[in-house]
C-alpha atoms as a PDB file:
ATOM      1  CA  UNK A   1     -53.596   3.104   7.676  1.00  0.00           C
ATOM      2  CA  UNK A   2     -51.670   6.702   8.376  1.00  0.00           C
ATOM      3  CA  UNK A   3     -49.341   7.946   6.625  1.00  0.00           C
ATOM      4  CA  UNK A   4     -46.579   8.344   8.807  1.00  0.00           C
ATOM      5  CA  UNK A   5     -47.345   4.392   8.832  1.00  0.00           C
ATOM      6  CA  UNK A   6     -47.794   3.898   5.415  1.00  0.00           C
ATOM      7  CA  UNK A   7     -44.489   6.040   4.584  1.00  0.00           C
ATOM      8  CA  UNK A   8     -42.505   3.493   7.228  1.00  0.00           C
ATOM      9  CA  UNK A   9     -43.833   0.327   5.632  1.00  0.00           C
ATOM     10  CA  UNK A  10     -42.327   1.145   1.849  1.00  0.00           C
ATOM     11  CA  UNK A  11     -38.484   2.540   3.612  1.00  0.00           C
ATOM     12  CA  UNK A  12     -36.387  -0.366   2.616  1.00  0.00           C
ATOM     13  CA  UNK A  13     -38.017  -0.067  -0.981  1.00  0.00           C
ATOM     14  CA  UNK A  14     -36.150   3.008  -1.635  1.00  0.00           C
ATOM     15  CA  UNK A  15     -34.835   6.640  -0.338  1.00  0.00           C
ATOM     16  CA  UNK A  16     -37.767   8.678  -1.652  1.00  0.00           C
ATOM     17  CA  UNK A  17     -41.786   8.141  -1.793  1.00  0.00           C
ATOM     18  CA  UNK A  18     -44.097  10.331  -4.210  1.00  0.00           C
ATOM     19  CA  UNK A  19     -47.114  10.418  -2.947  1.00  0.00           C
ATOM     20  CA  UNK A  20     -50.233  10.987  -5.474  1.00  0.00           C
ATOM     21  CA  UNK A  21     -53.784  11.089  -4.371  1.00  0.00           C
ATOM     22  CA  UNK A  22     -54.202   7.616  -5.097  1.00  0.00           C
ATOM     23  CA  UNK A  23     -51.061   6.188  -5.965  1.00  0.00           C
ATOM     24  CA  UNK A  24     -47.148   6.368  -5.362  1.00  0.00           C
ATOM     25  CA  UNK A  25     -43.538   5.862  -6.359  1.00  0.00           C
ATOM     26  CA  UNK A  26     -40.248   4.740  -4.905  1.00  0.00           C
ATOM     27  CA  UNK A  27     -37.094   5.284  -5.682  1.00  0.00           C
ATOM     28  CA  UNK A  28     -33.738   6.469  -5.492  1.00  0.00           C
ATOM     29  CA  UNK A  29     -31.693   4.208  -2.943  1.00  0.00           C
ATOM     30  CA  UNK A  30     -28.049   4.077  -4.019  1.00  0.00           C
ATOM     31  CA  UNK A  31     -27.525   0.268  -4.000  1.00  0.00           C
ATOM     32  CA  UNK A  32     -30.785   0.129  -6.670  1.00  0.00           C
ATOM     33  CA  UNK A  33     -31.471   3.849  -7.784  1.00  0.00           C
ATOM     34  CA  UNK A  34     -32.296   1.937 -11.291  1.00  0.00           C
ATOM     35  CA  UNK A  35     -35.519   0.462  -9.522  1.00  0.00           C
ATOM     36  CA  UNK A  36     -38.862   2.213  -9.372  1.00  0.00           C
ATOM     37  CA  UNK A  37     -41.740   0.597  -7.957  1.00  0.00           C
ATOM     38  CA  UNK A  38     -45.186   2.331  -8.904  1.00  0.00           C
ATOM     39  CA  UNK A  39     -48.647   0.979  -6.845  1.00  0.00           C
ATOM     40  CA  UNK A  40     -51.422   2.304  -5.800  1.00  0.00           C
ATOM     41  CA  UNK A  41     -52.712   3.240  -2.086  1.00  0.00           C
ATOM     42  CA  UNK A  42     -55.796   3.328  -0.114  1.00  0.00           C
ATOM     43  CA  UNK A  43     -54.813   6.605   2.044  1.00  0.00           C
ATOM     44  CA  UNK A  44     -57.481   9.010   2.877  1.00  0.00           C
ATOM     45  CA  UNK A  45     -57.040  12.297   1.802  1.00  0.00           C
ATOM     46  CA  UNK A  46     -53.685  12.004   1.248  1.00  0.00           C
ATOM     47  CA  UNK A  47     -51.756  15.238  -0.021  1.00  0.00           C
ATOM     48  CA  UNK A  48     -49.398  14.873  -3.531  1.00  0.00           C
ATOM     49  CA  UNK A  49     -46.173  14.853  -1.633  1.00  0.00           C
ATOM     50  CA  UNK A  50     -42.622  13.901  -1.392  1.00  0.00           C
ATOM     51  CA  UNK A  51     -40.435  12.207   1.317  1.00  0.00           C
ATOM     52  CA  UNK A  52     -36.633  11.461   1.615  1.00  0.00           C
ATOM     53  CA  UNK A  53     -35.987   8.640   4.435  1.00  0.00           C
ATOM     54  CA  UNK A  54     -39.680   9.669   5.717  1.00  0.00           C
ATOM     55  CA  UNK A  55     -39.381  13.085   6.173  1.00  0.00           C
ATOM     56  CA  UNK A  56     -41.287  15.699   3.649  1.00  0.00           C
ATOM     57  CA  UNK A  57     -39.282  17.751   1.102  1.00  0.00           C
ATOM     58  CA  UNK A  58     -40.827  21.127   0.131  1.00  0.00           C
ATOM     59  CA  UNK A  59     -41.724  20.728  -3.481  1.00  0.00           C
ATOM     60  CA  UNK A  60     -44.879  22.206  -4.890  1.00  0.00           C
ATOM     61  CA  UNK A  61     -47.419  19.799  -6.374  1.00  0.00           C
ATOM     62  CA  UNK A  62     -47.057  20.824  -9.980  1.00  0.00           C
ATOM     63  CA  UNK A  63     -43.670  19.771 -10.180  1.00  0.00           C
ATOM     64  CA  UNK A  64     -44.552  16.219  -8.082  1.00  0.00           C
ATOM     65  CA  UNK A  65     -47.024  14.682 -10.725  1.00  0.00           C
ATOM     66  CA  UNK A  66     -44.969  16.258 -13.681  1.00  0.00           C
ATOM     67  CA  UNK A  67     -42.239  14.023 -12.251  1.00  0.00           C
ATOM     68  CA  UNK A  68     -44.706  11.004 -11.512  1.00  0.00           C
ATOM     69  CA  UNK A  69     -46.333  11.323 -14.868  1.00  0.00           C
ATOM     70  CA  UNK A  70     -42.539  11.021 -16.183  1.00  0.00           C
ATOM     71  CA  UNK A  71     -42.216   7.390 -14.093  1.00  0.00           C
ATOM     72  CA  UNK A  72     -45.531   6.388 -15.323  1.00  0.00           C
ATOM     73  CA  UNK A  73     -44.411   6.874 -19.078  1.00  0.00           C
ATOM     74  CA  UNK A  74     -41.552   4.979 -18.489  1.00  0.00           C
ATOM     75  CA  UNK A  75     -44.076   1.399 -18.795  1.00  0.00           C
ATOM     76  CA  UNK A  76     -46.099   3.550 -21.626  1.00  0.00           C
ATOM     77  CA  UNK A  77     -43.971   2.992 -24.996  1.00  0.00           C
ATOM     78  CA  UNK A  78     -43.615   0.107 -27.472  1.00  0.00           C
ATOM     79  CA  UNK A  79     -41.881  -2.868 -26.200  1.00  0.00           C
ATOM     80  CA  UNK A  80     -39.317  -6.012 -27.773  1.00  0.00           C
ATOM     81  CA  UNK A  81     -40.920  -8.829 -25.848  1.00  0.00           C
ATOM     82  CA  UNK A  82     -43.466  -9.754 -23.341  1.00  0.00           C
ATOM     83  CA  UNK A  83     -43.112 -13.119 -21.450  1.00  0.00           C
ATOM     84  CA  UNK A  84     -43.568 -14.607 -18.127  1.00  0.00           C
ATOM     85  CA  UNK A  85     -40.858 -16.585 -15.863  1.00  0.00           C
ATOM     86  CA  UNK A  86     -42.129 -18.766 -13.278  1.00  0.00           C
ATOM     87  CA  UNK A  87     -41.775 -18.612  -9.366  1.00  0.00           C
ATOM     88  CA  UNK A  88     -39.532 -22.193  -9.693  1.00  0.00           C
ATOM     89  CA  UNK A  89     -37.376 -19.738 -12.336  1.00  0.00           C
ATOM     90  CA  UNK A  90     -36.903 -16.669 -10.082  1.00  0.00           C
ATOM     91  CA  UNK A  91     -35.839 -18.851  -7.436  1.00  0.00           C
ATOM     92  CA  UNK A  92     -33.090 -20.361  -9.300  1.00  0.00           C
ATOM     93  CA  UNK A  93     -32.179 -17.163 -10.508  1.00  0.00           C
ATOM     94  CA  UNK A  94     -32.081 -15.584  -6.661  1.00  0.00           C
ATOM     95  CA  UNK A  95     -30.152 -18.781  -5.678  1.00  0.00           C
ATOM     96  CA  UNK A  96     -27.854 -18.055  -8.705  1.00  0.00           C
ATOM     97  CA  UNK A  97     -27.472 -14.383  -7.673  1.00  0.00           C
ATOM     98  CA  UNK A  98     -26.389 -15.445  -4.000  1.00  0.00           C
ATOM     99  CA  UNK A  99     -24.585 -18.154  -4.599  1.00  0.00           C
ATOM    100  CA  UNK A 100     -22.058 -16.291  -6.943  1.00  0.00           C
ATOM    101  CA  UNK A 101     -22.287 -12.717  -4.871  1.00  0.00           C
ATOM    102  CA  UNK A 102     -23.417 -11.859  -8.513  1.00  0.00           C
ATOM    103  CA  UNK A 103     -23.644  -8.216  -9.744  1.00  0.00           C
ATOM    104  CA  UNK A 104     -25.892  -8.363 -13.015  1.00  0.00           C
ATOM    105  CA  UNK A 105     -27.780 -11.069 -14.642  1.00  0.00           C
ATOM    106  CA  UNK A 106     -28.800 -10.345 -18.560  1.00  0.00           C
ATOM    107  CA  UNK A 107     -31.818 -11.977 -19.820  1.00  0.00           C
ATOM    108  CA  UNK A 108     -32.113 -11.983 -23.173  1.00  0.00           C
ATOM    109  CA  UNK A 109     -33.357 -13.934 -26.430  1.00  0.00           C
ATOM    110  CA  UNK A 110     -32.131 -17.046 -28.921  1.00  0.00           C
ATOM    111  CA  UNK A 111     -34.803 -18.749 -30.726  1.00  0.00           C
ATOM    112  CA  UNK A 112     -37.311 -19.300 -29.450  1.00  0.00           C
ATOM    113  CA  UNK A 113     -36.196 -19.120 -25.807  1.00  0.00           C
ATOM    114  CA  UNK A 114     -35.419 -17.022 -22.922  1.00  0.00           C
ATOM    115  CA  UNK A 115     -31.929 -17.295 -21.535  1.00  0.00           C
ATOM    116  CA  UNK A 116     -30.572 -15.733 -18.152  1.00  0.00           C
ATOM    117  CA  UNK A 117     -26.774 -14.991 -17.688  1.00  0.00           C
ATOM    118  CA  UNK A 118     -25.904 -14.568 -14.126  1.00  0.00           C
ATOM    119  CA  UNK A 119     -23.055 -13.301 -13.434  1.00  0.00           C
ATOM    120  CA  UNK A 120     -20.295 -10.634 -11.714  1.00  0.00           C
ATOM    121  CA  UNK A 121     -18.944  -8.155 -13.964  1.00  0.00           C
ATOM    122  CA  UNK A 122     -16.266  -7.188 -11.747  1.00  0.00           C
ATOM    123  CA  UNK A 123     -14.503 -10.599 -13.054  1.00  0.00           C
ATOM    124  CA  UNK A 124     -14.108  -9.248 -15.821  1.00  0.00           C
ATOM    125  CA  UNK A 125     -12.291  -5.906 -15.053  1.00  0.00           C
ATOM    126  CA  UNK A 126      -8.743  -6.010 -15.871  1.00  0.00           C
ATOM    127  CA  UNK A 127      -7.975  -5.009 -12.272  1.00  0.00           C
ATOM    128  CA  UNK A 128      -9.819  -7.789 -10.664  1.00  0.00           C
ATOM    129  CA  UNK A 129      -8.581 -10.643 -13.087  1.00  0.00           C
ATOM    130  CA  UNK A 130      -8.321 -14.213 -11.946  1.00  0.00           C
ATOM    131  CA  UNK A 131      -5.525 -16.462 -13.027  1.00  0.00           C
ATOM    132  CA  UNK A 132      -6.300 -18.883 -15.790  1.00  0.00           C
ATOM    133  CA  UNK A 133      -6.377 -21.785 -13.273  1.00  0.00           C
ATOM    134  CA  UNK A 134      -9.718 -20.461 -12.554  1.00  0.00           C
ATOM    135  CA  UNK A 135     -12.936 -20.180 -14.018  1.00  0.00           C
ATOM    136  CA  UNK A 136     -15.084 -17.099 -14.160  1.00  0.00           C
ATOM    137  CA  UNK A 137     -18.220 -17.230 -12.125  1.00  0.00           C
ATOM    138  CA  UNK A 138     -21.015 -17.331 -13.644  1.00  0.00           C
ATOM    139  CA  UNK A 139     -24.578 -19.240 -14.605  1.00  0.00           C
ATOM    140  CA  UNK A 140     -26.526 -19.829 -17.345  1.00  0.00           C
ATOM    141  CA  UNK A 141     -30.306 -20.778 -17.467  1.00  0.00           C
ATOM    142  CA  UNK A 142     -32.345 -21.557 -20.328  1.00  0.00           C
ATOM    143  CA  UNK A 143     -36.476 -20.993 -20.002  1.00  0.00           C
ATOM    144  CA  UNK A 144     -39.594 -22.435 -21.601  1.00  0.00           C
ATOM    145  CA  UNK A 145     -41.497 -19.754 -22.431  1.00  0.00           C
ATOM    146  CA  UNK A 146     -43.721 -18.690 -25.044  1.00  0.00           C
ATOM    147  CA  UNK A 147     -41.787 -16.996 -28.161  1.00  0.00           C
ATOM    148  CA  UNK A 148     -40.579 -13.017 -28.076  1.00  0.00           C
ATOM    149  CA  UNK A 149     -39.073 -10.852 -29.972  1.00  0.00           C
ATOM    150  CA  UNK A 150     -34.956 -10.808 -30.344  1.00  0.00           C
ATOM    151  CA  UNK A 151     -33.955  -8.470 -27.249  1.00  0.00           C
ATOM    152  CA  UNK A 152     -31.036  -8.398 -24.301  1.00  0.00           C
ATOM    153  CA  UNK A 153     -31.429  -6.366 -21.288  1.00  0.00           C
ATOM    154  CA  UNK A 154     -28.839  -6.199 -18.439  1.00  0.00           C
ATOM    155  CA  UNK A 155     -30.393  -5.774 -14.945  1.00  0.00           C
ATOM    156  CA  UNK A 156     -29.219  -4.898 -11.637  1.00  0.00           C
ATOM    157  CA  UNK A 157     -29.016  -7.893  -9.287  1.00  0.00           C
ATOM    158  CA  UNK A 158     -29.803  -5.566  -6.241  1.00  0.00           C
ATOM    159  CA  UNK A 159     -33.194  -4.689  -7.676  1.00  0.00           C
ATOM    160  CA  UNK A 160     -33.566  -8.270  -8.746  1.00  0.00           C
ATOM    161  CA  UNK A 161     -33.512  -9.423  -5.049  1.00  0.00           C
ATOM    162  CA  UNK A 162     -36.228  -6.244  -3.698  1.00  0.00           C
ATOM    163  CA  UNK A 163     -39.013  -8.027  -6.296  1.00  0.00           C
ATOM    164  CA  UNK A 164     -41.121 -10.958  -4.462  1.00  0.00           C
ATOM    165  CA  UNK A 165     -40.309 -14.114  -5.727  1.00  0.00           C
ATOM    166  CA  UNK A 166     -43.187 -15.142  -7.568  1.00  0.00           C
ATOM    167  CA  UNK A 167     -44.287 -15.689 -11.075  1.00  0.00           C
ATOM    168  CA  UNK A 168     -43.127 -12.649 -13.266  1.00  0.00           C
ATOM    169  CA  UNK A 169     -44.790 -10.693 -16.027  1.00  0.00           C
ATOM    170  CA  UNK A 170     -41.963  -9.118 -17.884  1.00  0.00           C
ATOM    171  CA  UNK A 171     -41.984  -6.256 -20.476  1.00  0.00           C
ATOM    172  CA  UNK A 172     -39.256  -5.388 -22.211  1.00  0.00           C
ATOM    173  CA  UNK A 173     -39.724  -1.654 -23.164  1.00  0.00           C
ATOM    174  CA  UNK A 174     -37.518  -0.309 -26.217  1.00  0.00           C
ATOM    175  CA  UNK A 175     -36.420   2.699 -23.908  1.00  0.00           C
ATOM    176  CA  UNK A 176     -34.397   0.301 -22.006  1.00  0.00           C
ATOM    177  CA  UNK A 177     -36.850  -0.092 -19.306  1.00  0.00           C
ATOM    178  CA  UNK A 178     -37.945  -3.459 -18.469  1.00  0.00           C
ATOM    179  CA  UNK A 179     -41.696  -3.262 -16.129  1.00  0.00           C
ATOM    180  CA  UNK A 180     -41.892  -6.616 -14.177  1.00  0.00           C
ATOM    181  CA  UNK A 181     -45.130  -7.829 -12.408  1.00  0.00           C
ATOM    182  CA  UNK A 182     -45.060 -10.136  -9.596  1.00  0.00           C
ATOM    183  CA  UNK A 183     -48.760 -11.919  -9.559  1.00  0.00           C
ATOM    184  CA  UNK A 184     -48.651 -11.974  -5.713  1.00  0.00           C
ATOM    185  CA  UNK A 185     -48.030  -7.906  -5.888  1.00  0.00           C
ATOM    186  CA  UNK A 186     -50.092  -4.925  -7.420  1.00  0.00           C
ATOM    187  CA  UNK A 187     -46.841  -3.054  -7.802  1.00  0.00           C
ATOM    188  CA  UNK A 188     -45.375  -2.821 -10.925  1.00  0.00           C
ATOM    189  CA  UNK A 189     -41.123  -2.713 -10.729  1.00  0.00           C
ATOM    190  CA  UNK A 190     -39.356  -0.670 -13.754  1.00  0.00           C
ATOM    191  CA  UNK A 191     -35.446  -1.792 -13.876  1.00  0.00           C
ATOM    192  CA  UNK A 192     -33.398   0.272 -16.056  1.00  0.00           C
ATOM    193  CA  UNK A 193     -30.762  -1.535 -18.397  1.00  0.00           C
ATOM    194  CA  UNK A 194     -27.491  -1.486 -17.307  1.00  0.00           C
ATOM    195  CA  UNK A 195     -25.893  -1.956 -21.091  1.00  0.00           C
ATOM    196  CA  UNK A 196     -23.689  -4.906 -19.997  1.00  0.00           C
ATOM    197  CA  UNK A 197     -23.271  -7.830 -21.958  1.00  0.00           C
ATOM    198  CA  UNK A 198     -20.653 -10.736 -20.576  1.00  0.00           C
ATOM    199  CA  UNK A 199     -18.079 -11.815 -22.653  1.00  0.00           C
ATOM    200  CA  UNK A 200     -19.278 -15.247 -23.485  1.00  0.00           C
ATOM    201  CA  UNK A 201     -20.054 -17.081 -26.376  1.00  0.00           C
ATOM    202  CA  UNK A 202     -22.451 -20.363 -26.442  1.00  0.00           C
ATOM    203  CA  UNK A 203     -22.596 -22.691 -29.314  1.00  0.00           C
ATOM    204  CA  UNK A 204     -23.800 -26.285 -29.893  1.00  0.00           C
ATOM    205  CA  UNK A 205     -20.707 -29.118 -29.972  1.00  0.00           C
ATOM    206  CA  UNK A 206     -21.941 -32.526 -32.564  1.00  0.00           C
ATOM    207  CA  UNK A 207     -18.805 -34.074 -31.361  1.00  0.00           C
ATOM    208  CA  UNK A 208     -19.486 -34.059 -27.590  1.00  0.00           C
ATOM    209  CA  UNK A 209     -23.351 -33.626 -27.849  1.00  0.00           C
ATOM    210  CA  UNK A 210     -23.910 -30.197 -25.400  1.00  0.00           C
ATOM    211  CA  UNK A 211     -23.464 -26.914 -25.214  1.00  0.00           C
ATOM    212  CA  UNK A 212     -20.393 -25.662 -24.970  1.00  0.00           C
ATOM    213  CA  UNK A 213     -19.078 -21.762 -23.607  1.00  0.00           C
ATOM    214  CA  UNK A 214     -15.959 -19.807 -23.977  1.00  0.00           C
ATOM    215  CA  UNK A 215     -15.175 -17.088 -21.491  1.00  0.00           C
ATOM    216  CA  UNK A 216     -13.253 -14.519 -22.748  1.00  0.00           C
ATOM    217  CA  UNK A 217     -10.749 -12.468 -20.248  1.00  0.00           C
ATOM    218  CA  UNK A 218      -9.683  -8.608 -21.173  1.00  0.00           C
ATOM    219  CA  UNK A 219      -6.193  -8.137 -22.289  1.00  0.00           C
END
């Protein structure tokens, strides 16, 4: 494959592709600019390089593998959990996520399972809040999964949808950077946390027998 070809095939991944000798990065579109994707290429004799919407930006070579070396130490520190969901589970999620026009979904920890929140945070900005008539929007899914760590990390839904839908190896890095692994893809996708947590609490009801929620609106 060219390059000019290769470069065209990865656009709608992201504004900018770094180009190594043997491997790349993209990044930087506005809608997910928390999303990296890192793989590796086949290209022969392909220069260390930088593009913005396919076209080269003068930037010397030094300063383009410090700066990939920086992405690739994003997946390199200690991590909270490791776990995988299942392609059934992503596409429940993705349903979720498009069914509710959904903004965020926070996956995070209680027990010994994995729980997904999906949901739109601007329901819960004072300027956007619906009358009491109404519910918020919002799901909740439980996994079976193997134990992890306690941990809650907030992801972009936007970045969410540019992963394959497959099963997922997830890592949840203590820098706040979680490294998920499609099996159908070599790529590697780093999501940065967002730092949102919806104002819900869960607990257990004896009375009626299920869980029960309470969704809390700002004053």
């Amino acid at each position: 494959m060219k390059i000019t070809d290769f470069i065209e095939s990865k656009q709608n991944s992201g504004s900018h592709l770094l180009l190594t000798t043997d491997s790349y990065a993209i990044f930087g579109k506005e809608q997910f600019d928390d999303l990296v994707r890192l793989g590796q290429h086949k290209l022969r004799s392909a220069p260390v390089s930088l593009y913005k919407y396919g076209r080269r930006v003068e930037v010397s070579v030094d300063e383009l593998q410090s700066l990939f070396q920086k992405v690739v130490s994003l997946r390199n520190t200690g991590a909270h959990a490791f776990f995988t969901i299942y392609a059934d589970d992503v596409r429940r999620i993705k349903q979720s996520i498009k069914k509710l026009e959904a903004t965020h979904l926070r996956i995070w920890s209680i027990g010994q399972k994995v729980c997904v929140t999906v949901f739109d945070c601007r329901d819960f900005e004072s300027r956007n809040r619906i009358g009491r008539k109404n519910s918020l929007k919002m799901n909740y899914i439980e996994l079976d999964t193997s134990l992890v760590k306690v941990f809650s990390t907030t992801l972009n839904s936007e970045s969410i949808k540019k992963i394959p839908t497959n099963d997922w190896n997830l890592r949840v890095g203590v820098n706040g950077v979680t490294e998920i692994k499609p099996f159908s893809d070599s790529d590697s996708y780093l999501i940065r946390d967002q730092r949102l947590i919806e104002p819900v609490t869960f607990f257990d009801s004896a009375s009626v027998g299920q869980k029960i929620s309470f969704q809390f609106h700002p004053n």
